[in-house]
PDB file of N, CA and C in Angstrom:
ATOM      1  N   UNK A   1     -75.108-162.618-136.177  1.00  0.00           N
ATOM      2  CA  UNK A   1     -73.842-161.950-136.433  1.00  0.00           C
ATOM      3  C   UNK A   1     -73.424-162.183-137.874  1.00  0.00           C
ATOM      4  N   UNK A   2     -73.268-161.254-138.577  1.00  0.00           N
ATOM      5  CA  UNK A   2     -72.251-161.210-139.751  1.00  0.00           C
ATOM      6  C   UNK A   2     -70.866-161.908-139.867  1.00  0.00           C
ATOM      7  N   UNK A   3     -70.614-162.820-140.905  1.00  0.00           N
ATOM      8  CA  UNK A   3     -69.725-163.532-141.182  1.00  0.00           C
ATOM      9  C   UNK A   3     -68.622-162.767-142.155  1.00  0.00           C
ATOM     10  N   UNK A   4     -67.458-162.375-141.895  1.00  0.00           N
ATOM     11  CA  UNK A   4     -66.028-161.298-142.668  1.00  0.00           C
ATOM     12  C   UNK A   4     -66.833-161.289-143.963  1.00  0.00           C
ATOM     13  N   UNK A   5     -67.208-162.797-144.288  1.00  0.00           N
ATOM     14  CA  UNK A   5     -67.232-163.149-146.179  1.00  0.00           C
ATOM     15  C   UNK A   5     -68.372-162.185-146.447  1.00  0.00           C
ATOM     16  N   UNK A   6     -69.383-162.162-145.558  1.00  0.00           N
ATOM     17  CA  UNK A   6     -70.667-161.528-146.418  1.00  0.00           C
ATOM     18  C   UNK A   6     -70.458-160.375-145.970  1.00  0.00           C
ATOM     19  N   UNK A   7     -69.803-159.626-145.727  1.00  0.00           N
ATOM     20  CA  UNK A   7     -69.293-157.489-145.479  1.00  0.00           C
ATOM     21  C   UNK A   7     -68.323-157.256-146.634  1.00  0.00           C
ATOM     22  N   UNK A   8     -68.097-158.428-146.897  1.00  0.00           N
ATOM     23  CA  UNK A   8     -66.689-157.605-148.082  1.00  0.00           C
ATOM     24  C   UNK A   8     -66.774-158.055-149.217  1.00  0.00           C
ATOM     25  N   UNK A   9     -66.749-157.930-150.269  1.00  0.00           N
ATOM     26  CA  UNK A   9     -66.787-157.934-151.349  1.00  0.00           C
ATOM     27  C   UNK A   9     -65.972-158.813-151.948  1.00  0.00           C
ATOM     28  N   UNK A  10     -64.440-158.418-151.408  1.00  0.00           N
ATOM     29  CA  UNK A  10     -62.847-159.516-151.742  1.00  0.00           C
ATOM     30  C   UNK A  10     -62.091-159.445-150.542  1.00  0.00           C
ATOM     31  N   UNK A  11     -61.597-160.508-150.361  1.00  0.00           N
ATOM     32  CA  UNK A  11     -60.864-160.203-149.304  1.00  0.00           C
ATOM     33  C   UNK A  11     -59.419-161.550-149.823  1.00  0.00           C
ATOM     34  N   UNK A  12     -58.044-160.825-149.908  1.00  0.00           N
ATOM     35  CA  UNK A  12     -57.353-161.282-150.259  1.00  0.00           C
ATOM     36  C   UNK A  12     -56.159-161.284-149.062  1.00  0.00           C
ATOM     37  N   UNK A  13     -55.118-162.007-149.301  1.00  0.00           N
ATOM     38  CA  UNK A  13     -53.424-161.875-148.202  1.00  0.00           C
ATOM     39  C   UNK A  13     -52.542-161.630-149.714  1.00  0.00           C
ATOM     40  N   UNK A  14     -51.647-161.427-149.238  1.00  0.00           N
ATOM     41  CA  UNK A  14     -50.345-161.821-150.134  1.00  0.00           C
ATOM     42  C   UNK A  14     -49.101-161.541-149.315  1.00  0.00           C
ATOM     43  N   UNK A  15     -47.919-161.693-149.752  1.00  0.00           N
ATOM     44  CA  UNK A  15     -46.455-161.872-149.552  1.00  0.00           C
ATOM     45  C   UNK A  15     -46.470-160.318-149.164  1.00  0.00           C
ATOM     46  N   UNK A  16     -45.504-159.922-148.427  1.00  0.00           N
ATOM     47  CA  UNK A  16     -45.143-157.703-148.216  1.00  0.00           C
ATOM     48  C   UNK A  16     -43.529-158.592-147.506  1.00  0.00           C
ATOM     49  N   UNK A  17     -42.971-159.573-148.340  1.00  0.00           N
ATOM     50  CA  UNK A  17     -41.501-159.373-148.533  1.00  0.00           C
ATOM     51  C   UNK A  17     -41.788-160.519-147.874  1.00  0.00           C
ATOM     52  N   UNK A  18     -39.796-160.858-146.926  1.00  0.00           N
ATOM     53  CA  UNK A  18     -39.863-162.534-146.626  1.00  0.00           C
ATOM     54  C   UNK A  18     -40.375-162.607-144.902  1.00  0.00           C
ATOM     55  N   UNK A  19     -40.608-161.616-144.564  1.00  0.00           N
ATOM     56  CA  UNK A  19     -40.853-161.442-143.199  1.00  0.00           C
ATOM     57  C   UNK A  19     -42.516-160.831-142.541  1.00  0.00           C
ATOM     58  N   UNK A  20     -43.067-160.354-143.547  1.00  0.00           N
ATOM     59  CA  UNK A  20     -44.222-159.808-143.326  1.00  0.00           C
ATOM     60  C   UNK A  20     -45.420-160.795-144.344  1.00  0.00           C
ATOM     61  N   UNK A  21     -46.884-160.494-143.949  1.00  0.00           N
ATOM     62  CA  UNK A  21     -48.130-160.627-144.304  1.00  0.00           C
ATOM     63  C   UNK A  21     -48.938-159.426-144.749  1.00  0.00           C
ATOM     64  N   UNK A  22     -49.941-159.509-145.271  1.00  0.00           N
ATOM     65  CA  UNK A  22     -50.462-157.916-145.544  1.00  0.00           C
ATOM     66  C   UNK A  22     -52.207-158.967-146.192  1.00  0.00           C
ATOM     67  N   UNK A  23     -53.010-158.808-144.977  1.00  0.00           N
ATOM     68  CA  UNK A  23     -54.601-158.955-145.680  1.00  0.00           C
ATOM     69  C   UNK A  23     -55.216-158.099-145.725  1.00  0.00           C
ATOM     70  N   UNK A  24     -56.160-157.873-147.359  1.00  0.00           N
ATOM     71  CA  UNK A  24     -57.021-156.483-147.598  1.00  0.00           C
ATOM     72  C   UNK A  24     -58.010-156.656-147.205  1.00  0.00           C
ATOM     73  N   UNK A  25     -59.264-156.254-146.913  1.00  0.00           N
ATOM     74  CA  UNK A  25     -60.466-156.700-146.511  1.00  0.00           C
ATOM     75  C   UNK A  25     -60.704-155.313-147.538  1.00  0.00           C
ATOM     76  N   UNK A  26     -61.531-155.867-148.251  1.00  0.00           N
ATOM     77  CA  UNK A  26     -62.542-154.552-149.095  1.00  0.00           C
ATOM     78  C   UNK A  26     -63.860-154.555-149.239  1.00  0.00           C
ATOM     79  N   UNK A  27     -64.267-153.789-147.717  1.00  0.00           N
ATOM     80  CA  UNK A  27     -65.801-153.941-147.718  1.00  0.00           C
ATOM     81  C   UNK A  27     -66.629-153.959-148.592  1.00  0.00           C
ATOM     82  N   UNK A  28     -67.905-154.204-149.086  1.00  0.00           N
ATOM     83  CA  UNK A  28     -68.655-154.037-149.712  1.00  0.00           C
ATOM     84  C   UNK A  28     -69.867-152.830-149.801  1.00  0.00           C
ATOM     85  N   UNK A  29     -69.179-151.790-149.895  1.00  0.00           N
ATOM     86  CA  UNK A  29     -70.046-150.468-149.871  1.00  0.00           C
ATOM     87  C   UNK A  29     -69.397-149.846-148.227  1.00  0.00           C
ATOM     88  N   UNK A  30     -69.701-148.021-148.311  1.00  0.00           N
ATOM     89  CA  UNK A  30     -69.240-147.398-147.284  1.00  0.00           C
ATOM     90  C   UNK A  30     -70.155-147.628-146.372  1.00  0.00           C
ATOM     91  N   UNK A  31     -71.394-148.592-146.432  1.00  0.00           N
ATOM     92  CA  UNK A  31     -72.301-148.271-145.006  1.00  0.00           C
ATOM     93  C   UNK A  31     -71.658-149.670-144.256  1.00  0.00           C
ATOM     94  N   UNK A  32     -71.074-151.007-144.982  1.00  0.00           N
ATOM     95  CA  UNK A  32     -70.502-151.984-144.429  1.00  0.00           C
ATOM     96  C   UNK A  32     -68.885-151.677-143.591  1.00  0.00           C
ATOM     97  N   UNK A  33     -68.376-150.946-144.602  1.00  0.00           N
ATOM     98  CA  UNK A  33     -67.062-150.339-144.134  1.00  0.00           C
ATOM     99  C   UNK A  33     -67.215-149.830-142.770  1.00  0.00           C
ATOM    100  N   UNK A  34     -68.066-148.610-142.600  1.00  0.00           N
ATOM    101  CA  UNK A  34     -68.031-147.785-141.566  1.00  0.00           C
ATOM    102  C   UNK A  34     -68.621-148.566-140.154  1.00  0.00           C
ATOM    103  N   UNK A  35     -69.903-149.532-140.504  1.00  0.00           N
ATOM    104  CA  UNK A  35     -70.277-150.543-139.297  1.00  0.00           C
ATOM    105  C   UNK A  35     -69.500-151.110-138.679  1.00  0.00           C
ATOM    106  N   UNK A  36     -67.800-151.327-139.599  1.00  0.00           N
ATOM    107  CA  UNK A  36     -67.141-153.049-139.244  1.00  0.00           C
ATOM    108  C   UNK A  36     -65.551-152.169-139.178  1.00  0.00           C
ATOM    109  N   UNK A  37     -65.381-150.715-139.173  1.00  0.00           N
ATOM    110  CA  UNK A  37     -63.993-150.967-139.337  1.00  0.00           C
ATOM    111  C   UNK A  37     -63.368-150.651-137.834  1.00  0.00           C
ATOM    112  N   UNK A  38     -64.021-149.970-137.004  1.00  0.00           N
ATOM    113  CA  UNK A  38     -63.550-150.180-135.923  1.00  0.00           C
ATOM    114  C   UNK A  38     -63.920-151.211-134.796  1.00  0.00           C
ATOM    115  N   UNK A  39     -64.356-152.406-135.254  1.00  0.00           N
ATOM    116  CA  UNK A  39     -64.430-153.528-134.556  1.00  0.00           C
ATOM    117  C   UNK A  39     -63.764-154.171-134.113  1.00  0.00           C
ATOM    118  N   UNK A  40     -63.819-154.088-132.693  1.00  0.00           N
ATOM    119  CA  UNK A  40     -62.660-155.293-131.888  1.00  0.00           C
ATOM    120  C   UNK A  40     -62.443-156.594-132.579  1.00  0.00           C
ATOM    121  N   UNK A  41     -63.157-157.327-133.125  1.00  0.00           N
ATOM    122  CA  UNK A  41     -62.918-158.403-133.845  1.00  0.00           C
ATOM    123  C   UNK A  41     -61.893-158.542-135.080  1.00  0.00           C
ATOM    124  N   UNK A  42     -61.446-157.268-135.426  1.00  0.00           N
ATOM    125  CA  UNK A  42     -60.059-156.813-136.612  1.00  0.00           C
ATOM    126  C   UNK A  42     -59.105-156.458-135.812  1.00  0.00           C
ATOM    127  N   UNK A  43     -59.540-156.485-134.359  1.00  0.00           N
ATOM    128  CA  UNK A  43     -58.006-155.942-133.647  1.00  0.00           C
ATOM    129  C   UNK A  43     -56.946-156.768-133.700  1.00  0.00           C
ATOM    130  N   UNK A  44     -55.565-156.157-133.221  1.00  0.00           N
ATOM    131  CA  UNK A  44     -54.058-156.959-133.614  1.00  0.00           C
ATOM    132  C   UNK A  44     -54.341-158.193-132.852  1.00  0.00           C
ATOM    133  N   UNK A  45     -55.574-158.367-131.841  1.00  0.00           N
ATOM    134  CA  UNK A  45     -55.116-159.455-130.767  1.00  0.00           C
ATOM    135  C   UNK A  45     -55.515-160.825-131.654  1.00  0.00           C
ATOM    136  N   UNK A  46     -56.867-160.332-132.102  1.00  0.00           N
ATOM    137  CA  UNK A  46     -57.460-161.531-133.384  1.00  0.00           C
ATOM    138  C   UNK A  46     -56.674-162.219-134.254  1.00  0.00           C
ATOM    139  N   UNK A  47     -55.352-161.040-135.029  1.00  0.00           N
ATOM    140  CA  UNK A  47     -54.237-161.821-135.885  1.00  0.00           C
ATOM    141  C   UNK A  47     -53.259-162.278-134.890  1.00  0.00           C
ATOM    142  N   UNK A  48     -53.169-162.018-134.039  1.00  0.00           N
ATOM    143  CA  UNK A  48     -52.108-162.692-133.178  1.00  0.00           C
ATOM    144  C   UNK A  48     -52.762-163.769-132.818  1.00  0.00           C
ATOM    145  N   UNK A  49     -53.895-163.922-132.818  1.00  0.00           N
ATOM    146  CA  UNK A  49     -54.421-165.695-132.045  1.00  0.00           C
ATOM    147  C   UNK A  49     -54.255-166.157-133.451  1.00  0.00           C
ATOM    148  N   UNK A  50     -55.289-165.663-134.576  1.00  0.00           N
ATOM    149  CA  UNK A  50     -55.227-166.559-135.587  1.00  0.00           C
ATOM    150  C   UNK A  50     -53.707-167.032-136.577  1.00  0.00           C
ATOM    151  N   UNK A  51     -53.168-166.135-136.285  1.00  0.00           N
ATOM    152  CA  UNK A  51     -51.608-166.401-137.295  1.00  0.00           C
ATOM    153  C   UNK A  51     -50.832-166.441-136.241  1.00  0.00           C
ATOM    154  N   UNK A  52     -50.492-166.739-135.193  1.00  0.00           N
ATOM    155  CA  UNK A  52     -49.358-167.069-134.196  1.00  0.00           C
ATOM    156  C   UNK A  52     -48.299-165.827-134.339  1.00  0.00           C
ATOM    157  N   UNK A  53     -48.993-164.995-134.141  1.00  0.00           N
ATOM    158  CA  UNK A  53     -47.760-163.846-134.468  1.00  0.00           C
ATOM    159  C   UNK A  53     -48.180-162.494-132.975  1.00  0.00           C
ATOM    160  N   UNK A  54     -47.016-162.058-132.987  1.00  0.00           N
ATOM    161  CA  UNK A  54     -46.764-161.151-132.136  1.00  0.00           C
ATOM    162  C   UNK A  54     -47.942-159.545-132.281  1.00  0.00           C
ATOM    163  N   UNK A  55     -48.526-159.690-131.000  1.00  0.00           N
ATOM    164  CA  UNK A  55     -49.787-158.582-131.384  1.00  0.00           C
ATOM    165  C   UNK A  55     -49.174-156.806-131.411  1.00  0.00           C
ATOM    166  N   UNK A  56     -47.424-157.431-130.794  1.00  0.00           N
ATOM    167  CA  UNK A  56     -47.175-155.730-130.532  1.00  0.00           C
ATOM    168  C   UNK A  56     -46.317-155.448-132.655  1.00  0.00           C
ATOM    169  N   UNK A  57     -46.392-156.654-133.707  1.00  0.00           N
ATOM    170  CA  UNK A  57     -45.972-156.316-134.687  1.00  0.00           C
ATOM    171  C   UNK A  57     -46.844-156.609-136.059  1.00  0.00           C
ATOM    172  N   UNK A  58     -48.303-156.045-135.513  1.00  0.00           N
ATOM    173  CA  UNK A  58     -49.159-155.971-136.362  1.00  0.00           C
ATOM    174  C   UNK A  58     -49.748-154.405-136.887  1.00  0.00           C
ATOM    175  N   UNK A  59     -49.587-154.212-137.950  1.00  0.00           N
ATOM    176  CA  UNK A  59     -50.265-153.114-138.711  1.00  0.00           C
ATOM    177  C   UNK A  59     -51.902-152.788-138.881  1.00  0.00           C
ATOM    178  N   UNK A  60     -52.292-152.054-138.651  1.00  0.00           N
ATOM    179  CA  UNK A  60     -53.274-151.838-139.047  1.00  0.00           C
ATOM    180  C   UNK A  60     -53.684-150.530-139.883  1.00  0.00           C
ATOM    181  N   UNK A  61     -54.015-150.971-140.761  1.00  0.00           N
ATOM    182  CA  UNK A  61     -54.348-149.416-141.626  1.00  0.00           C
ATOM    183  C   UNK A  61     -56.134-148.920-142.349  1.00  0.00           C
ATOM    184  N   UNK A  62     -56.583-147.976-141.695  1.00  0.00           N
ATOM    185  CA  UNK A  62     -57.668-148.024-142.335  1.00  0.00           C
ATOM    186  C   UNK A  62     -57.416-146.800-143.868  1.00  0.00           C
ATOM    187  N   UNK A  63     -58.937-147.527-145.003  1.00  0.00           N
ATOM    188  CA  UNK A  63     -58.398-146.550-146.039  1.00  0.00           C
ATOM    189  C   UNK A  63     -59.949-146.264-146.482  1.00  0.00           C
ATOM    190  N   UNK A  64     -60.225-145.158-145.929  1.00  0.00           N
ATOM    191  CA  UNK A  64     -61.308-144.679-146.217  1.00  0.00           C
ATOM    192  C   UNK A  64     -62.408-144.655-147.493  1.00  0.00           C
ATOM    193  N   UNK A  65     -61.289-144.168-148.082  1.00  0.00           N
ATOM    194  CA  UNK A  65     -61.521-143.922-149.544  1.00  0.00           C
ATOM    195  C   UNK A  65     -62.216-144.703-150.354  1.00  0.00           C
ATOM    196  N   UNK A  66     -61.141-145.900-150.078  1.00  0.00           N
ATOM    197  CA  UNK A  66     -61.376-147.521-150.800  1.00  0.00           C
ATOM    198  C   UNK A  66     -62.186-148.052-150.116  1.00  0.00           C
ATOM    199  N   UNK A  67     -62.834-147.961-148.609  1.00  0.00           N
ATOM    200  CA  UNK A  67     -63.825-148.908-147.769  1.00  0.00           C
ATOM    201  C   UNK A  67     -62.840-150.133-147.615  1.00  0.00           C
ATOM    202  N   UNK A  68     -61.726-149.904-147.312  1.00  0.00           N
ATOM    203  CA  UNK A  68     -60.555-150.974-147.359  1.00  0.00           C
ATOM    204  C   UNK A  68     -60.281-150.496-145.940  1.00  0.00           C
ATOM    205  N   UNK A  69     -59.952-152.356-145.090  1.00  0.00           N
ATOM    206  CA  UNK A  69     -58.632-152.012-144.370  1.00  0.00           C
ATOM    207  C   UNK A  69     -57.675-153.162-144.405  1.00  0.00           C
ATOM    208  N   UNK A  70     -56.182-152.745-144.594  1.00  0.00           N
ATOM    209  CA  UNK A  70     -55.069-153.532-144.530  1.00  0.00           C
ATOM    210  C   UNK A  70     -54.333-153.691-143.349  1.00  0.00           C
ATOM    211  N   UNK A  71     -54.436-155.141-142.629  1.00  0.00           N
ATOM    212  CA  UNK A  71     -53.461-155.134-142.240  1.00  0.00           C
ATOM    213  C   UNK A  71     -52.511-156.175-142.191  1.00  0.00           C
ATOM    214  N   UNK A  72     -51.181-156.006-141.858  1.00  0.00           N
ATOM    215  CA  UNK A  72     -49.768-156.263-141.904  1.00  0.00           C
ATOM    216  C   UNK A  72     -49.358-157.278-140.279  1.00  0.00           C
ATOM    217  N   UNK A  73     -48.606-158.050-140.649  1.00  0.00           N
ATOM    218  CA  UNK A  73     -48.375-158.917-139.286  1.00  0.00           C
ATOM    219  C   UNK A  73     -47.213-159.751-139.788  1.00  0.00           C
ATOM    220  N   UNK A  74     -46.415-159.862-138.862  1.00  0.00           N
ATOM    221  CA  UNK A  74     -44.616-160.782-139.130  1.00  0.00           C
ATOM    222  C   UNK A  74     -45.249-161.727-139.287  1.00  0.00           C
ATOM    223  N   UNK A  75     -44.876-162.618-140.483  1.00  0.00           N
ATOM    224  CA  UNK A  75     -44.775-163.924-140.733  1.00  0.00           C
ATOM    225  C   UNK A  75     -44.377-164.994-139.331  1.00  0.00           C
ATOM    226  N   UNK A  76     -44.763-166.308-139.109  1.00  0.00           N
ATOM    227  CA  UNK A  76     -44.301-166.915-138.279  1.00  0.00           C
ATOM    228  C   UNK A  76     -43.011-167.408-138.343  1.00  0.00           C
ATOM    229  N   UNK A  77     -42.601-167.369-139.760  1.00  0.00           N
ATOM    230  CA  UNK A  77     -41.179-168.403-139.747  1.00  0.00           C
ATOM    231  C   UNK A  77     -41.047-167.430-141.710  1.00  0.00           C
ATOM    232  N   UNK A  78     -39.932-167.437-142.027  1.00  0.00           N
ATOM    233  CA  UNK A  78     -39.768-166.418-142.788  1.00  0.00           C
ATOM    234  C   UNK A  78     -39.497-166.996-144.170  1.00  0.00           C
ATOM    235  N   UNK A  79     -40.449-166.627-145.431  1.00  0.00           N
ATOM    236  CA  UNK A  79     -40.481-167.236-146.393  1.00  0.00           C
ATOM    237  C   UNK A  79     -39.706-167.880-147.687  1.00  0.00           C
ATOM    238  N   UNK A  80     -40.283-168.874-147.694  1.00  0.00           N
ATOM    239  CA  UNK A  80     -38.870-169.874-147.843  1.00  0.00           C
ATOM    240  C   UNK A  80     -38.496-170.631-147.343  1.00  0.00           C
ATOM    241  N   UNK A  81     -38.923-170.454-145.549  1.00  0.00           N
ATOM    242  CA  UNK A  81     -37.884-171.377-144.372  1.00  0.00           C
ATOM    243  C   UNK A  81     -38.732-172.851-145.002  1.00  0.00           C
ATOM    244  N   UNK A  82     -37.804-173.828-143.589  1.00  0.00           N
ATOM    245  CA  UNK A  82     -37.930-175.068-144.053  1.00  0.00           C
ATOM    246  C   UNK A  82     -39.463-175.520-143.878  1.00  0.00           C
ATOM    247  N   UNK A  83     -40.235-174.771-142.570  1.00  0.00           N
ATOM    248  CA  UNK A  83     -41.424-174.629-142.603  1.00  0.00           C
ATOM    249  C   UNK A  83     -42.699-174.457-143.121  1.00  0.00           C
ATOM    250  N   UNK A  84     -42.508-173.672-144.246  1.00  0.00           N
ATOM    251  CA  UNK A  84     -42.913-172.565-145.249  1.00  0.00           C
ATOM    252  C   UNK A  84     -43.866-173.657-146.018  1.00  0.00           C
ATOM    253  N   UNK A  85     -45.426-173.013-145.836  1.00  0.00           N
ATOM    254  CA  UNK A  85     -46.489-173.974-146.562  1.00  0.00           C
ATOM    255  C   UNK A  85     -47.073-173.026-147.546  1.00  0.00           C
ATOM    256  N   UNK A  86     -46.797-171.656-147.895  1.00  0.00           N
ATOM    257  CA  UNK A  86     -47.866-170.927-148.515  1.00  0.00           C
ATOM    258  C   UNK A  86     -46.358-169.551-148.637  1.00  0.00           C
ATOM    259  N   UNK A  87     -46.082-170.171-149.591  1.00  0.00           N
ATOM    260  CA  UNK A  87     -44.611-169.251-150.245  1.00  0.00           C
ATOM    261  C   UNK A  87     -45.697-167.363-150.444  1.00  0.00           C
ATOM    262  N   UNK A  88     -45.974-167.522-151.171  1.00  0.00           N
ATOM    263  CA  UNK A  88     -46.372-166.417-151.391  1.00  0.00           C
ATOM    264  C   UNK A  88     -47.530-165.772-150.710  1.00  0.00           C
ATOM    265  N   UNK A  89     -48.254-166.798-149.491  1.00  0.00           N
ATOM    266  CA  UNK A  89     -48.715-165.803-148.365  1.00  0.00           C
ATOM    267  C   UNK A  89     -50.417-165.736-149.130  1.00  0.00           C
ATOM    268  N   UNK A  90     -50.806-166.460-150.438  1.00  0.00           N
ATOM    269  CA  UNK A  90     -52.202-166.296-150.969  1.00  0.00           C
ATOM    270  C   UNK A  90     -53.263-167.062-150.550  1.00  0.00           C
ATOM    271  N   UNK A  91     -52.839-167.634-149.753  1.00  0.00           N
ATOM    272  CA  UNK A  91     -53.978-168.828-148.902  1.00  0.00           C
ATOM    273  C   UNK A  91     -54.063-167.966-147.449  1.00  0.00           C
ATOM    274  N   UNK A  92     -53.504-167.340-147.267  1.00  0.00           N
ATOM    275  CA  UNK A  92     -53.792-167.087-145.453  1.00  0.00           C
ATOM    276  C   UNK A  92     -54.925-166.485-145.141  1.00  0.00           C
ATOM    277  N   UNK A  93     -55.773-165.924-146.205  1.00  0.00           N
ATOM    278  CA  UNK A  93     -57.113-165.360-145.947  1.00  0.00           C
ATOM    279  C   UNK A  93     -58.118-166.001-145.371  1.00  0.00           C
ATOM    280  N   UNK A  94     -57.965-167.375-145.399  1.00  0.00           N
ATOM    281  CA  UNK A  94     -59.292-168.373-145.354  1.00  0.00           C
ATOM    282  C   UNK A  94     -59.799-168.288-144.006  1.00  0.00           C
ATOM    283  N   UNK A  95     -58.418-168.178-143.298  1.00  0.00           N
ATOM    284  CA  UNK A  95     -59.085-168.476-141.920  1.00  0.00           C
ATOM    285  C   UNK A  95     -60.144-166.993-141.181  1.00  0.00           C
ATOM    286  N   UNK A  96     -59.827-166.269-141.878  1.00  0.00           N
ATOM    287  CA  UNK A  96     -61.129-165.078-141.442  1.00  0.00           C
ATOM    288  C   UNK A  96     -61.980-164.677-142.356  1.00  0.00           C
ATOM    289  N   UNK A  97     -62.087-165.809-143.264  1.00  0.00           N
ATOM    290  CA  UNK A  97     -63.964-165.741-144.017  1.00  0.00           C
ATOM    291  C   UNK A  97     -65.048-166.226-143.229  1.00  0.00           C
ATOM    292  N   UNK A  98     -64.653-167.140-142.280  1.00  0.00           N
ATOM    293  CA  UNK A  98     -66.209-167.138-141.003  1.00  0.00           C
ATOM    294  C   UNK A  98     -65.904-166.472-140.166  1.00  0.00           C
ATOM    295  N   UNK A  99     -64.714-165.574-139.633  1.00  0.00           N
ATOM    296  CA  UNK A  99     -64.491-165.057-138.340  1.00  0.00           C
ATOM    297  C   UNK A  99     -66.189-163.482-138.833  1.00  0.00           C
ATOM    298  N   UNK A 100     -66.537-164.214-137.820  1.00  0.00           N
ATOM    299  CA  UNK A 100     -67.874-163.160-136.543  1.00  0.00           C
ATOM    300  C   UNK A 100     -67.773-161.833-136.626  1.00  0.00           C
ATOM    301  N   UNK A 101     -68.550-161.223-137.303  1.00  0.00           N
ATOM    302  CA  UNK A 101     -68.151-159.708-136.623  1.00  0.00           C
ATOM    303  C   UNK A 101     -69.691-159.150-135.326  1.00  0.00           C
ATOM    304  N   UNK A 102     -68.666-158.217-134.552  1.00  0.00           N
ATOM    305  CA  UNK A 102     -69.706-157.783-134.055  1.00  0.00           C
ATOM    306  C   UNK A 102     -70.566-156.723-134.056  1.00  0.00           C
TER     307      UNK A 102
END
């Protein structure tokens, strides 16, 4: 099985305000894109196990064009709070550079 890191090229998170997440995955060529973008393993249920977040307030967007897909998921606790380990949301990628594809 293919590991996220070796299909994509970059794969980044960042901040989409004090309440949301937003990770890009930017495949590495349209024949990787098209193998991996409708894979159950990118579904909302995957960010809801891995980020503790609600699977009915996750985004998913595919972008053809780019061999990109973004998606979007509520923060667990809202940025800034007293909680708050990763202000700007640029570390949250890590945890799906070994996630499996199938």
């Amino acid at each position: 099985m293919a590991k996220l890191k070796e299909v994509c090229r970059h794969i980044r998170s960042k901040n989409a305000g004090p309440f949301w997440v937003t990770v890009d995955l930017f495949f590495d060529g349209a024949e990787q894109y098209r193998r991996y973008r409708n894979s159950d393993v990118l579904a909302a249920k995957t960010f809801a196990t891995l980020y503790g977040t609600d699977p009915t307030f996750i985004k998913r967007f595919s972008i053809d064009r780019l061999n990109t897909i973004k998606i979007s998921f509520v923060r667990p606790s809202a940025q800034g709070g007293v909680v708050e380990r990763d202000m700007h949301s640029g570390q949250q990628y890590v945890r799906l550079l070994e996630l499996e594809l199938d």
